[in-house]
C-alpha atoms as a PDB file:
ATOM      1  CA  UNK A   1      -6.856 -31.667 -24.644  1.00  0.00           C
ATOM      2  CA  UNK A   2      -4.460 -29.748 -26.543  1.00  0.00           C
ATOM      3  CA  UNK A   3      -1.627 -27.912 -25.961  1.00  0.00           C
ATOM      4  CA  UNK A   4      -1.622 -26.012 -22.352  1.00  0.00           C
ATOM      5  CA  UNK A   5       1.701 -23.985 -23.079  1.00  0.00           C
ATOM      6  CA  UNK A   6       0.533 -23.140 -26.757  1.00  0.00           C
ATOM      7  CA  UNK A   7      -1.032 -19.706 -25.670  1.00  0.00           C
ATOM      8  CA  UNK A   8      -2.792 -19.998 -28.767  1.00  0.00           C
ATOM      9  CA  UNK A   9      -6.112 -20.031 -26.685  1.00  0.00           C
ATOM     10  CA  UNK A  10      -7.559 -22.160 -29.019  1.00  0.00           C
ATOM     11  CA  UNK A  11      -7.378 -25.577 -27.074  1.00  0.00           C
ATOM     12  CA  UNK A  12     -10.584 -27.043 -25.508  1.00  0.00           C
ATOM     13  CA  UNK A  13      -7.975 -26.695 -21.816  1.00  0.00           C
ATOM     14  CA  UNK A  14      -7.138 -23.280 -22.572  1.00  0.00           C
ATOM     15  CA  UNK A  15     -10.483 -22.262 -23.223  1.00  0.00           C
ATOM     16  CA  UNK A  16     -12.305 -24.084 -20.128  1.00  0.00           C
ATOM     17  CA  UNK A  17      -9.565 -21.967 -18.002  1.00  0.00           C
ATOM     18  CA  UNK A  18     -10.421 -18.742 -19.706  1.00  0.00           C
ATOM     19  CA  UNK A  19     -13.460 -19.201 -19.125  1.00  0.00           C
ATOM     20  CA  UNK A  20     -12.983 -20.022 -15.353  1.00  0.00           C
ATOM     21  CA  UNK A  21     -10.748 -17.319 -14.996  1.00  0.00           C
ATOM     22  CA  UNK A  22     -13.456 -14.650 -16.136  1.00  0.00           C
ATOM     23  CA  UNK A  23     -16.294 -16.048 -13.592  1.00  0.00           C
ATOM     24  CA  UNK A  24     -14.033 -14.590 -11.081  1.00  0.00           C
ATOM     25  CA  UNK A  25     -12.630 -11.103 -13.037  1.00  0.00           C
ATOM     26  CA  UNK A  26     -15.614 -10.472 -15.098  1.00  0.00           C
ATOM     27  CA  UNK A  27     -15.658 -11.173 -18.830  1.00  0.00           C
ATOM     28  CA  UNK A  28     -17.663 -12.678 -22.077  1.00  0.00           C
ATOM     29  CA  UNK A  29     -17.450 -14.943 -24.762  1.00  0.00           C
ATOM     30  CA  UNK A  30     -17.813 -18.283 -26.440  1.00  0.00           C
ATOM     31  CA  UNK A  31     -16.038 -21.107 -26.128  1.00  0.00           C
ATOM     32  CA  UNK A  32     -15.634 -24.404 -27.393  1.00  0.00           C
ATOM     33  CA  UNK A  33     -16.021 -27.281 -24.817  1.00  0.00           C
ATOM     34  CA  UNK A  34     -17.123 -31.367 -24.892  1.00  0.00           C
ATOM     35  CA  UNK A  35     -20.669 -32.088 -23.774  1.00  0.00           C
ATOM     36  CA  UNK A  36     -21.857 -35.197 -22.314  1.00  0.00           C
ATOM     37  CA  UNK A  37     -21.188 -37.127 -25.156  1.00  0.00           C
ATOM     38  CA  UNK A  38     -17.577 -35.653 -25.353  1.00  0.00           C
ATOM     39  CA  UNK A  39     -18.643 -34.134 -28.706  1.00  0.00           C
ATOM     40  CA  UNK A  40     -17.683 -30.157 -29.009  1.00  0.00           C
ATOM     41  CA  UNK A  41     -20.230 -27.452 -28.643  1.00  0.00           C
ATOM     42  CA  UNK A  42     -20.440 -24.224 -28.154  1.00  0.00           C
ATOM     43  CA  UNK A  43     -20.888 -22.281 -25.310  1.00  0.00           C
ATOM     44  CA  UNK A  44     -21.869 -18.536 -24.536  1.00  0.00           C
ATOM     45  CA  UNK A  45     -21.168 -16.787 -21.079  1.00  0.00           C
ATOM     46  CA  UNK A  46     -21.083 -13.599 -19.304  1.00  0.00           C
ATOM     47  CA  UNK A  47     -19.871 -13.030 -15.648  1.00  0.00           C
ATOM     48  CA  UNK A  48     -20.028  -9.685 -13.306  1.00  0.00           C
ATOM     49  CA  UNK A  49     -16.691 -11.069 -12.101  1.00  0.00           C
ATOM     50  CA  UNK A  50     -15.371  -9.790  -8.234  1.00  0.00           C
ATOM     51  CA  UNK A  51     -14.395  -5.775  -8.936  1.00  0.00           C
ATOM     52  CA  UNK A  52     -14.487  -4.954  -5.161  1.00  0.00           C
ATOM     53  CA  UNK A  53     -12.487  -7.815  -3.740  1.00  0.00           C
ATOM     54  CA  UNK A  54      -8.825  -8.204  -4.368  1.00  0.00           C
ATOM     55  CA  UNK A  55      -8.209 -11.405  -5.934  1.00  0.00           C
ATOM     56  CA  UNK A  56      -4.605 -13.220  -6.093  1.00  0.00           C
ATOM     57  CA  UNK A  57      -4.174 -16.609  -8.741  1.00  0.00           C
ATOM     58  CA  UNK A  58      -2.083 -19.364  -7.749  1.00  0.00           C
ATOM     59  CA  UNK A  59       0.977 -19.769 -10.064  1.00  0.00           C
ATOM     60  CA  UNK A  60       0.815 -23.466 -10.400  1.00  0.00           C
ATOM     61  CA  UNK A  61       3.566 -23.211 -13.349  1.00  0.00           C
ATOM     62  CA  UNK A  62       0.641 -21.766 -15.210  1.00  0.00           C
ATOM     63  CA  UNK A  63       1.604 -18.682 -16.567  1.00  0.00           C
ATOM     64  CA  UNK A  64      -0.804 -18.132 -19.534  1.00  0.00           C
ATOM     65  CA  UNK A  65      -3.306 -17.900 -17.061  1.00  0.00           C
ATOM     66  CA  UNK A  66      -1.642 -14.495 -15.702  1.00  0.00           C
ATOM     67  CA  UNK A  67      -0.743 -13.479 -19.385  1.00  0.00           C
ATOM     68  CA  UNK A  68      -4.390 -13.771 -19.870  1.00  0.00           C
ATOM     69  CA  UNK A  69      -5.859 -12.093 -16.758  1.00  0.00           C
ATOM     70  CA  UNK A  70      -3.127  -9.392 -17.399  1.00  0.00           C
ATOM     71  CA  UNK A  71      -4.871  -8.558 -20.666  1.00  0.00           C
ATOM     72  CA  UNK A  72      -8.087  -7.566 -18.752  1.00  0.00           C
ATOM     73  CA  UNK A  73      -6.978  -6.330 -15.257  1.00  0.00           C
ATOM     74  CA  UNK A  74      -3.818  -5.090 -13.930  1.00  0.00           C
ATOM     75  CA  UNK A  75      -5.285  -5.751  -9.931  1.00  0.00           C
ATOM     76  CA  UNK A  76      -4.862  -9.466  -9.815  1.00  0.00           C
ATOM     77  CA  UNK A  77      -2.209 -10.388  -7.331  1.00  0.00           C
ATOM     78  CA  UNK A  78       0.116 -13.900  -7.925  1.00  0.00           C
ATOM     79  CA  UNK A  79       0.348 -16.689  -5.281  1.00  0.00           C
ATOM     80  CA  UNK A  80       3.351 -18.778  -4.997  1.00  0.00           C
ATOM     81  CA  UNK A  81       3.631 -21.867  -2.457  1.00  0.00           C
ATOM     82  CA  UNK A  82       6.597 -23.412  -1.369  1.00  0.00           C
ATOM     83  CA  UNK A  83       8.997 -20.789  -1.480  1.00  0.00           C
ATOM     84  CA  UNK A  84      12.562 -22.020  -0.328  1.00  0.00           C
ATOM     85  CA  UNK A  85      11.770 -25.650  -1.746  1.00  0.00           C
ATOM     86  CA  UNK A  86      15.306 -26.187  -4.300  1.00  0.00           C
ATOM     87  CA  UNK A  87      12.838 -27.996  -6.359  1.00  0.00           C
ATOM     88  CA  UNK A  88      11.173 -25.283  -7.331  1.00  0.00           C
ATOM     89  CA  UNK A  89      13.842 -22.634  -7.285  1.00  0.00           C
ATOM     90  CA  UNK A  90      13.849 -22.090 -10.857  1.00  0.00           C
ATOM     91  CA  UNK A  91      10.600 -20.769 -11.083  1.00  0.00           C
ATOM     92  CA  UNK A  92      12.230 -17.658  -9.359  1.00  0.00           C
ATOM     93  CA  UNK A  93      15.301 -18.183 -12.030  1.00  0.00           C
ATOM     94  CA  UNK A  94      13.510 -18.412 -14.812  1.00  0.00           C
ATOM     95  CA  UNK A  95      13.696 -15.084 -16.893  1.00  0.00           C
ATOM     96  CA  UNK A  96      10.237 -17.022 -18.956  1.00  0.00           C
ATOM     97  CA  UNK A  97       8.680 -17.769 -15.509  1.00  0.00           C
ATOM     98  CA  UNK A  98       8.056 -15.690 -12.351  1.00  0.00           C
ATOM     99  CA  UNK A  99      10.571 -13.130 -13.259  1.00  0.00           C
ATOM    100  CA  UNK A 100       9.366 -12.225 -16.584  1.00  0.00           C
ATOM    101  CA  UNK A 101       5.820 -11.931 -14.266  1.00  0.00           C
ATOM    102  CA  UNK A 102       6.509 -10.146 -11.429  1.00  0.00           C
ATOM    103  CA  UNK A 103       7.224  -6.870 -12.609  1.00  0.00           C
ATOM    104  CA  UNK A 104       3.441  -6.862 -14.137  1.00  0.00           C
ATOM    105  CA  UNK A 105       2.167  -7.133 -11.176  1.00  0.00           C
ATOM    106  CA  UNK A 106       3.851  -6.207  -8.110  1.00  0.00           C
ATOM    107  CA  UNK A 107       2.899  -2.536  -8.117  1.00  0.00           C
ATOM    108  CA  UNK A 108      -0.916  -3.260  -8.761  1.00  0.00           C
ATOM    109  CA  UNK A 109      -1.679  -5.782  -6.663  1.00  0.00           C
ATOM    110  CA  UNK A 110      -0.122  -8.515  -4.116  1.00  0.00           C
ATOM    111  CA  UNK A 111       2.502 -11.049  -4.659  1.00  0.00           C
ATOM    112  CA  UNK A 112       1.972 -13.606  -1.921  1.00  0.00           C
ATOM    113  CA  UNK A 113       4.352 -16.697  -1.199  1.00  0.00           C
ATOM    114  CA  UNK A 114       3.730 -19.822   0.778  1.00  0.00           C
ATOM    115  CA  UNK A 115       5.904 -22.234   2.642  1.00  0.00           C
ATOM    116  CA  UNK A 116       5.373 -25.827   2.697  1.00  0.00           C
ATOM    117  CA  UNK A 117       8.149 -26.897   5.819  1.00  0.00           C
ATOM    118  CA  UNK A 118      11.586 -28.103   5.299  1.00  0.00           C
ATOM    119  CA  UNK A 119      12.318 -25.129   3.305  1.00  0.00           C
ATOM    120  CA  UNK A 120      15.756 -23.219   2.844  1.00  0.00           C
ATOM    121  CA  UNK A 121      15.330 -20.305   4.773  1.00  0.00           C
ATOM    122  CA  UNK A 122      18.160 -18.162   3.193  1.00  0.00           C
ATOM    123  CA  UNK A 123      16.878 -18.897  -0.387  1.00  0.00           C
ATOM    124  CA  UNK A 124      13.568 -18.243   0.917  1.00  0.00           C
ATOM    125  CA  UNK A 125      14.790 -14.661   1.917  1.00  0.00           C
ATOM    126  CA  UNK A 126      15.765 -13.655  -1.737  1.00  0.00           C
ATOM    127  CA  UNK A 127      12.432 -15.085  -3.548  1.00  0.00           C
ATOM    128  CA  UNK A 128      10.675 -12.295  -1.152  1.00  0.00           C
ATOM    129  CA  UNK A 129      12.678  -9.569  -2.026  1.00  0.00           C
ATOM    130  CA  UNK A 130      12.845 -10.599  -5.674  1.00  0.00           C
ATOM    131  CA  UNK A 131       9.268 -11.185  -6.110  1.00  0.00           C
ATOM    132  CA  UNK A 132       8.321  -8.022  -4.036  1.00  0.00           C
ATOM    133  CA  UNK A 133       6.193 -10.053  -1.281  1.00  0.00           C
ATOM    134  CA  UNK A 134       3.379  -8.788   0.825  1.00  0.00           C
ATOM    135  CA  UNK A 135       2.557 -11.621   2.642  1.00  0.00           C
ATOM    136  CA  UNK A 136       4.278 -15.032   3.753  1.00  0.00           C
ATOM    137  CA  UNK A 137       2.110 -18.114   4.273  1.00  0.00           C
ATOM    138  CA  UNK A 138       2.694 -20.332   7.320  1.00  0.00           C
ATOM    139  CA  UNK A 139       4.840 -23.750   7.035  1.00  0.00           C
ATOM    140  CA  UNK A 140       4.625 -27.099   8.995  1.00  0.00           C
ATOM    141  CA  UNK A 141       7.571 -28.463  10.957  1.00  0.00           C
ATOM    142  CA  UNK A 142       9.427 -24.932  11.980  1.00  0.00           C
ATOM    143  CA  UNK A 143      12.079 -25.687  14.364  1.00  0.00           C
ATOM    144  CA  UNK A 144      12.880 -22.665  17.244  1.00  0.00           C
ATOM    145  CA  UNK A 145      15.449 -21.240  15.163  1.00  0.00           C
ATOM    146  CA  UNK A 146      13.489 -21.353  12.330  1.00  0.00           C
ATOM    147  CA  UNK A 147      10.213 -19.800  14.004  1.00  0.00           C
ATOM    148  CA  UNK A 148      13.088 -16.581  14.998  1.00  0.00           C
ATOM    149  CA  UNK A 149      14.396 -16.754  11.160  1.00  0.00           C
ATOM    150  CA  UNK A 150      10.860 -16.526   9.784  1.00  0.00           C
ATOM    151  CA  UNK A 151       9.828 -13.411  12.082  1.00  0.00           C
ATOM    152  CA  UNK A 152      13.205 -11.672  10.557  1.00  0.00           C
ATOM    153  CA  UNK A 153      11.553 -12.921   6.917  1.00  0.00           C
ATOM    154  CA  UNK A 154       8.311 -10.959   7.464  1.00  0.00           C
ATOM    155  CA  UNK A 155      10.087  -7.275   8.676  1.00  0.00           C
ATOM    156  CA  UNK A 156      10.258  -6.155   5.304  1.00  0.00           C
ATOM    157  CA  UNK A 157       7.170  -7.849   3.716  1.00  0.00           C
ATOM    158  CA  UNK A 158       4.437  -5.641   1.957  1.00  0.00           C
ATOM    159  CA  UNK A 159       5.192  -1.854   3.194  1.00  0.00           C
ATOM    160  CA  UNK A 160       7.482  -0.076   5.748  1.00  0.00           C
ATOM    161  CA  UNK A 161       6.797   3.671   6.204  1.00  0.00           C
ATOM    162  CA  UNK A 162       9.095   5.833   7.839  1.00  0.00           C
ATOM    163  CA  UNK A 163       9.251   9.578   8.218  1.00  0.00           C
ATOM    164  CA  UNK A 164      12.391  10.673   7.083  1.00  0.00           C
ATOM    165  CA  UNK A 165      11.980  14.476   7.598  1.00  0.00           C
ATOM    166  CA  UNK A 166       9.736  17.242   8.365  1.00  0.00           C
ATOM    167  CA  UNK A 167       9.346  21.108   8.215  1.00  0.00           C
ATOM    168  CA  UNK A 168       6.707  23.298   9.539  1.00  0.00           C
ATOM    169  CA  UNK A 169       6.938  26.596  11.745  1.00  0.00           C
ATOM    170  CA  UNK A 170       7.463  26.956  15.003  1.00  0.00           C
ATOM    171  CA  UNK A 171       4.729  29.104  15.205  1.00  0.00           C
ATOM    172  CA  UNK A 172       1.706  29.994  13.485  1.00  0.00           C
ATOM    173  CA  UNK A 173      -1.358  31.766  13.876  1.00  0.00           C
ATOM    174  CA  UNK A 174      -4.716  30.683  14.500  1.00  0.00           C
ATOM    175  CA  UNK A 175      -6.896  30.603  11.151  1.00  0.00           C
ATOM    176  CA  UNK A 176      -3.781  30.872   9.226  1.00  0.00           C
ATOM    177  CA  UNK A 177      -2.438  28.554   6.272  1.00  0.00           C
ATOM    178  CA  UNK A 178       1.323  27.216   6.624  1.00  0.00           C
ATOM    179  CA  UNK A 179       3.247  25.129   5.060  1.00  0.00           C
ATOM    180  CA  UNK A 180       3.740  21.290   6.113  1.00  0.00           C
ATOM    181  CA  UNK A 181       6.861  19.821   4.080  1.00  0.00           C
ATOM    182  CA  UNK A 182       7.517  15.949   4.467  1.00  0.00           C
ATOM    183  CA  UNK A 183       9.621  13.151   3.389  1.00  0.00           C
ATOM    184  CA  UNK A 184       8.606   9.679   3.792  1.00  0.00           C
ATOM    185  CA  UNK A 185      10.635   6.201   2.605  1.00  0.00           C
ATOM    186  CA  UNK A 186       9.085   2.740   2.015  1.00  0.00           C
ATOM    187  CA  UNK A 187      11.515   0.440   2.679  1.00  0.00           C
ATOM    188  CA  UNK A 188       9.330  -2.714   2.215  1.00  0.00           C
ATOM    189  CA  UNK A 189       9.063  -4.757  -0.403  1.00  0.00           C
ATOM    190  CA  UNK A 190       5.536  -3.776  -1.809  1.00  0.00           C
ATOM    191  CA  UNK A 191       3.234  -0.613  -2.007  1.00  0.00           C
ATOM    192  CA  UNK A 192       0.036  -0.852   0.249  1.00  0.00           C
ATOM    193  CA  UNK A 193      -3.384  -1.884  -2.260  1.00  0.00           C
ATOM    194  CA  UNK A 194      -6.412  -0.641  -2.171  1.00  0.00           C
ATOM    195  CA  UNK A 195      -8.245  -3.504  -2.374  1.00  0.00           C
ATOM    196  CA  UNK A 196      -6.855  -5.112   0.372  1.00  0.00           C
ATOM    197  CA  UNK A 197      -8.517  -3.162   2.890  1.00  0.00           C
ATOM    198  CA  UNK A 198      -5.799  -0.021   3.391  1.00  0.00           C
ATOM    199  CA  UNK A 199      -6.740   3.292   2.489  1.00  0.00           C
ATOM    200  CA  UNK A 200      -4.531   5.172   4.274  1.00  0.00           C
ATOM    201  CA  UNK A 201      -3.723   8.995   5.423  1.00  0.00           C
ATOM    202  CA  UNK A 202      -1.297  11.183   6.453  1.00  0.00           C
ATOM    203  CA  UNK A 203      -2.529  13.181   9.527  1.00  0.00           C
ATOM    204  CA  UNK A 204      -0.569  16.079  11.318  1.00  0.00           C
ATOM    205  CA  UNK A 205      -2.015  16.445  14.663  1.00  0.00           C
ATOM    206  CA  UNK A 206      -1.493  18.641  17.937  1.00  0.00           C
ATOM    207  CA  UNK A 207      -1.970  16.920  20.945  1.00  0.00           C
ATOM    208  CA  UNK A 208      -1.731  17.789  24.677  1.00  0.00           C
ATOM    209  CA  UNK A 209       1.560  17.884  26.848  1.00  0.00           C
ATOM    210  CA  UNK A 210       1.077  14.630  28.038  1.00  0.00           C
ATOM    211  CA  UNK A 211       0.309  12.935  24.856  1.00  0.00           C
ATOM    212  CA  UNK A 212      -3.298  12.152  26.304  1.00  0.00           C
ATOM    213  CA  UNK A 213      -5.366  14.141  23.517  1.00  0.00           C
ATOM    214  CA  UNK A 214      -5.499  15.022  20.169  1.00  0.00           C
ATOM    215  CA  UNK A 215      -6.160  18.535  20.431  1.00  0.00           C
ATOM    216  CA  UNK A 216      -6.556  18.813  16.428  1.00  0.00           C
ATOM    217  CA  UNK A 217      -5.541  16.777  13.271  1.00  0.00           C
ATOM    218  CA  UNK A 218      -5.260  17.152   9.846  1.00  0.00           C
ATOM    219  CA  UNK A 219      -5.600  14.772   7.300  1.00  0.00           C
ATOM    220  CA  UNK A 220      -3.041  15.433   4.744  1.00  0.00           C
ATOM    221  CA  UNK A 221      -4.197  14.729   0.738  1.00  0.00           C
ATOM    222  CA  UNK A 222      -0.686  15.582  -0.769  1.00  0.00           C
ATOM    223  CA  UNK A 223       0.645  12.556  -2.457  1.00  0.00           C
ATOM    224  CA  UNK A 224      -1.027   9.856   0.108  1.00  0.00           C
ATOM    225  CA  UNK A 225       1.131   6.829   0.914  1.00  0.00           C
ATOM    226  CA  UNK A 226      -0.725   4.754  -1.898  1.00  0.00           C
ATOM    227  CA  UNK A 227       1.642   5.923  -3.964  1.00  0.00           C
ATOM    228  CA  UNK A 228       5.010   4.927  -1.981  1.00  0.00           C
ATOM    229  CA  UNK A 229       6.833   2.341  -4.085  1.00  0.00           C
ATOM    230  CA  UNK A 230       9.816   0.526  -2.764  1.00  0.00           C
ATOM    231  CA  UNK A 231      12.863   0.526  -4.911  1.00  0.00           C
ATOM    232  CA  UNK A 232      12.716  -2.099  -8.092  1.00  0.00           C
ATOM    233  CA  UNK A 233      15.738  -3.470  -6.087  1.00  0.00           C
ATOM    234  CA  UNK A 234      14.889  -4.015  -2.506  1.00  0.00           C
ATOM    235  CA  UNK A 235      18.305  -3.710  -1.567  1.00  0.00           C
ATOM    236  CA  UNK A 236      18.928  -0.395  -2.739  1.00  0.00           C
ATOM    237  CA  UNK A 237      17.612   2.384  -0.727  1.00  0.00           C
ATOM    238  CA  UNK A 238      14.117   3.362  -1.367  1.00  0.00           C
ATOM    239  CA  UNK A 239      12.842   6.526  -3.053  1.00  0.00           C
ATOM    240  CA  UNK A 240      12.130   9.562  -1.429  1.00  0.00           C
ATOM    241  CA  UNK A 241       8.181  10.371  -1.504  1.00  0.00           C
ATOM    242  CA  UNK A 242       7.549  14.327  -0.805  1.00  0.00           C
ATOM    243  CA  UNK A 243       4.520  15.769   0.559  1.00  0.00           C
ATOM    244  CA  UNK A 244       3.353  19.703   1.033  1.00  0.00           C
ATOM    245  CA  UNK A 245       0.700  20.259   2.418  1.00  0.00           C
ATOM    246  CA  UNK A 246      -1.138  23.419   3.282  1.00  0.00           C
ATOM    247  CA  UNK A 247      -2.551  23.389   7.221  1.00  0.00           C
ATOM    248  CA  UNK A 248      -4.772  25.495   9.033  1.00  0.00           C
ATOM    249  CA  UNK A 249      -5.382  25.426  12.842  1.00  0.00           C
ATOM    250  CA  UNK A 250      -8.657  26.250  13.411  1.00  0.00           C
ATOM    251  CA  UNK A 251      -9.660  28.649  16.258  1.00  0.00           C
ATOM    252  CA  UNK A 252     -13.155  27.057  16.426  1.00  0.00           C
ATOM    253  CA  UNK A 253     -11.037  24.173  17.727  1.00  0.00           C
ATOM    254  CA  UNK A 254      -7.786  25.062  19.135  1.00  0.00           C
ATOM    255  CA  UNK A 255      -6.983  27.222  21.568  1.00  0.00           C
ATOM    256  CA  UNK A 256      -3.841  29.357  21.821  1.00  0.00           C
ATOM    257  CA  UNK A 257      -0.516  27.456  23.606  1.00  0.00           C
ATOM    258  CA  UNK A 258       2.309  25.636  22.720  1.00  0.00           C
ATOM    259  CA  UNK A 259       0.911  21.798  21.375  1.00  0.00           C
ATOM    260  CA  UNK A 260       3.174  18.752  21.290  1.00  0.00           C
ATOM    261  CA  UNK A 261       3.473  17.889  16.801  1.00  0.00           C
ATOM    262  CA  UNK A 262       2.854  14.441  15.845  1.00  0.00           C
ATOM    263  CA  UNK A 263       1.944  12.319  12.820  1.00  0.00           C
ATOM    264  CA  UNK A 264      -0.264   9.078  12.559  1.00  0.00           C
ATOM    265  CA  UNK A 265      -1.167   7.163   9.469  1.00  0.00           C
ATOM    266  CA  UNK A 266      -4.833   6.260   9.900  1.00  0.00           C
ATOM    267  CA  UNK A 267      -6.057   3.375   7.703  1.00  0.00           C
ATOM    268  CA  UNK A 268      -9.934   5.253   6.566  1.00  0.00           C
ATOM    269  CA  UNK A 269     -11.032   1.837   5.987  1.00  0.00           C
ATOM    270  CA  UNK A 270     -10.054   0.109   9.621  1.00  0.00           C
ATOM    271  CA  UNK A 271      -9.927   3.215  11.606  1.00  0.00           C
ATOM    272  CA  UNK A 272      -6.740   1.660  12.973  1.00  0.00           C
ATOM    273  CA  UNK A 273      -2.953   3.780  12.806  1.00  0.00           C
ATOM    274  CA  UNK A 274      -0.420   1.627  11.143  1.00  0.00           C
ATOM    275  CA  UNK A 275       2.713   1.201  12.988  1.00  0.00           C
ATOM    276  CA  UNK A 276       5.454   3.133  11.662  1.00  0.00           C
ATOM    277  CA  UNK A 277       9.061   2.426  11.056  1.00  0.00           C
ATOM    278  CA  UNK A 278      10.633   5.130  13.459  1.00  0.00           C
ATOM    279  CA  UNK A 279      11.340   5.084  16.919  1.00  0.00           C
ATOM    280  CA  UNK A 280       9.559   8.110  18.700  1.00  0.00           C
ATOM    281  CA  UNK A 281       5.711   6.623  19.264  1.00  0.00           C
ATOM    282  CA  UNK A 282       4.505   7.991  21.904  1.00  0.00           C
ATOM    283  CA  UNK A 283       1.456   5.377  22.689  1.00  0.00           C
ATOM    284  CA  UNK A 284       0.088   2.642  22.040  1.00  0.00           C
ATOM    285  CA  UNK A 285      -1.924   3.634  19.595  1.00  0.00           C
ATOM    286  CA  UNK A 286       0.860   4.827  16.872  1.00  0.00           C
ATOM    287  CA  UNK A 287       1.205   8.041  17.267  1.00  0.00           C
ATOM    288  CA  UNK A 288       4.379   9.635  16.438  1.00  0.00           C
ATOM    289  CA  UNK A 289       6.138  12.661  18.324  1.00  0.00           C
ATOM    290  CA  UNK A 290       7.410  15.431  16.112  1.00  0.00           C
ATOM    291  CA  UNK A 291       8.575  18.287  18.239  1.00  0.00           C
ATOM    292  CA  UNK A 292       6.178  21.330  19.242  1.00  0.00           C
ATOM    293  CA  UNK A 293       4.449  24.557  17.882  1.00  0.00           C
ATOM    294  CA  UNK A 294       3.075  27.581  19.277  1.00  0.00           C
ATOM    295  CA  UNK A 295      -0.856  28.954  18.208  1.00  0.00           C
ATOM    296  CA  UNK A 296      -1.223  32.454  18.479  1.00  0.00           C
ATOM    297  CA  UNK A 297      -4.121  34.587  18.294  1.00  0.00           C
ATOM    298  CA  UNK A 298      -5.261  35.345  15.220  1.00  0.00           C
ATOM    299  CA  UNK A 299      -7.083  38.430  16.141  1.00  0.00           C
ATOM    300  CA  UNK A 300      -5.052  40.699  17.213  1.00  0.00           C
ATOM    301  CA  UNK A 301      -3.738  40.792  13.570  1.00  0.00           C
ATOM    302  CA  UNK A 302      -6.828  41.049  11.680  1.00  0.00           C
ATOM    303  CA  UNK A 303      -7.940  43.451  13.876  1.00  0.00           C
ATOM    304  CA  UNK A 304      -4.695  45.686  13.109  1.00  0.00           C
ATOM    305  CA  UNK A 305      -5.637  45.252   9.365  1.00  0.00           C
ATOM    306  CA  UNK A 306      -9.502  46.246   9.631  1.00  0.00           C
ATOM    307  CA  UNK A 307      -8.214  49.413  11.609  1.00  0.00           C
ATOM    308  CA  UNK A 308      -5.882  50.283   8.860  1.00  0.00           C
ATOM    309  CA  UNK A 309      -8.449  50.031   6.636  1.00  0.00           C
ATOM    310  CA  UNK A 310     -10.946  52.010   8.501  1.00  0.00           C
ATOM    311  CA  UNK A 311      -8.472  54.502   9.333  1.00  0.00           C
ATOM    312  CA  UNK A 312      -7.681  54.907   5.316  1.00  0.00           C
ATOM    313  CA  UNK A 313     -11.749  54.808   4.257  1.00  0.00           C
ATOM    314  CA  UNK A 314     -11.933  57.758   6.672  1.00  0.00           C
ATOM    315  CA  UNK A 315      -9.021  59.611   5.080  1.00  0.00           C
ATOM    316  CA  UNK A 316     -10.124  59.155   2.067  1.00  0.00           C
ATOM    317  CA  UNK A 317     -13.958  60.139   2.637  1.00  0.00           C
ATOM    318  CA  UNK A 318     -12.940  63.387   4.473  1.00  0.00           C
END
C-alpha cells in the first residue's frame, strides 16, 4: 500500500518496484516488504542488472519509476503505447508527465511509441516528433490509407544521415596524407545508440569505374555519427556535424589511376551499410558516389628529395 505518486520511496509499492526495477539495471539494498503472513520484514538484495543490453521501461503513467532509474543510469530508453489515442493525449501535454521526461532521455537511449488501432494519425505525427521517437510499434485495424500514412510516420523515426558536403583533392599522391573535410545532417528524430546494435563508421572509399570494387577504404574516426543529434525541435533544421579527417592511399594497395570517390556508413556491429538520405547510391549495397580522384606515384617525388639530399651530403663532404 501507500502512496504510489508520493516519491517518498518509503511505501511498501514503491519499494517492491525499486526493487524490481534494479533486478533488471543492477543495484542493492533493503527493503521493506509483507511476508506470508502480510507482516513487514526486511529484505536484502543485490542484482548484476543487464549492462550490455539496451533496456526501454514502459511508461504506464508511472513516472517515479523513470525518476528513479534516471538516478542510476542515463541508458534506459521510455516506451509509450497507444500513441494517437485522445485519451491519452495529455500524457504528451503534460509539462509533469512525458514532457518533463523526455528530454532526460532521448539523447541516451530510445524513446519508443506504440499504437493500439483506431488512432489519430495526425496527432500521432506530433507525439513522434515531440518525444524524439526511434521506433513505432504496429497497430490493429489499419485501413489502406492508413497503412500509406503510417509508412510517411516512420521516414523520420530514429536517425536520417545525409551528406551535406565534402572536400578533398583532386589529386593526391600515393603514401601521402590529405585532408578529407565533411558535413553531415541528421534530420531524424533521434541519435543512433550504442546499445542497440549500431556502431557505426564513416568510410571514404575508391572504387573501380564501374562501381564493381572497392579498390580501398578508409574508415574515418573524426567525430563518428554517434554523436549526430537532431535538432531539440524536429522541425527546425538540424545541426551541422563536421568531420576532418586525415587519409592516406596506400601504395601497398592502390595502384596509380583516376578512382571513382564514394562514402558508406558501415554498421561494425552488423557489417551492413545503412542507407543514407541522399540520392546518388550507386548499388545496392549503399554506397554513395562522390565524384573522382587521381593517385599518383609517390616515387618519383621521394626519389627527387633523396637525390637532393645526396647531392648536398656530397657537397658538403668534398
Amino acid at each position: 500500500g501507500g502512496n504510489c505518486d508520493s516519491g517518498s520511496g518509503t511505501s511498501l509499492d514503491f519499494q517492491a518496484r525499486k526493487r524490481l526495477l534494479d533486478a533488471f539495471i543492477g543495484g542493492s539494498g533493503t527493503i521493506t516488504c509483507l511476508d506470508l503472513s502480510q507482516k513487514e520484514t526486511s529484505v536484502s538484495y543485490s542484482y548484476a542488472g543487464f549492462q550490455k543490453t539496451q533496456l526501454v521501461l514502459p511508461y504506464a503513467g508511472i513516472r517515479q519509476n523513470h525518476y528513479y532509474v534516471l538516478t542510476k543510469r542515463s541508458d534506459i530508453g521510455l516506451r509509450q503505447d497507444c500513441a494517437g489515442n485522445p485519451d491519452q493525449a495529455p500524457s504528451y501535454t503534460d509539462s509533469n508527465k512525458l514532457p518533463a521526461l523526455i528530454p532526460k532521455i532521448w539523447k541516451a537511449a530510445p524513446i519508443i511509441l506504440g499504437l493500439c488501432g483506431n488512432e489519430d494519425l495526425s496527432l500521432a505525427a506530433t507525439q513522434l516528433k515531440s518525444t524524439h521517437a526511434s521506433l513505432l510499434l504496429e497497430g490493429k485495424g489499419w485501413s489502406s490509407n492508413s497503412q500509406t500514412t503510417v509508412q510517411q510516420l516512420v521516414q523520420n523515426l530514429g536517425y536520417r544521415y545525409s551528406l551535406k558536403a565534402i572536400e578533398y583533392p583532386e589529386s593526391v599522391n600515393l603514401n601521402s596524407f590529405f585532408t578529407v573535410r565533411m558535413e553531415w545532417l541528421n534530420s531524424g528524430y533521434a541519435p543512433s545508440y550504442t546499445k542497440m546494435l549500431t556502431k557505426y563508421f564513416v568510410y571514404f572509399m575508391l572504387m573501380s569505374q564501374d562501381n564493381a570494387t572497392i579498390i580501398y577504404g578508409w574508415q574515418v574516426n573524426d567525430n563518428p555519427p554517434i554523436n549526430w543529434l537532431p535538432n531539440d525541435n524536429v522541425d527546425s533544421s538540424p545541426p551541422v556535424n563536421y568531420v576532418n579527417e586525415q587519409v592516406r592511399v596506400r601504395s601497398d594497395l592502390v595502384s596509380p589511376g583516376t578512382y571513382k570517390v564514394a562514402i558508406r556508413i558501415g554498421n561494425d556491429v552488423t557489417t551492413r551499410n545503412i542507407r543514407l538520405a541522399n540520392g546518388n547510391r550507386v548499388n545496392a549495397k549503399n554506397h554513395y558516389f562522390i565524384g573522382q580522384i587521381t593517385v599518383t606515384p609517390a616515387a618519383a617525388a621521394a626519389l627527387t628529395s633523396f637525390i637532393s639530399i645526396l647531392i648536398w651530403l656530397i657537397y658538403a663532404i668534398f
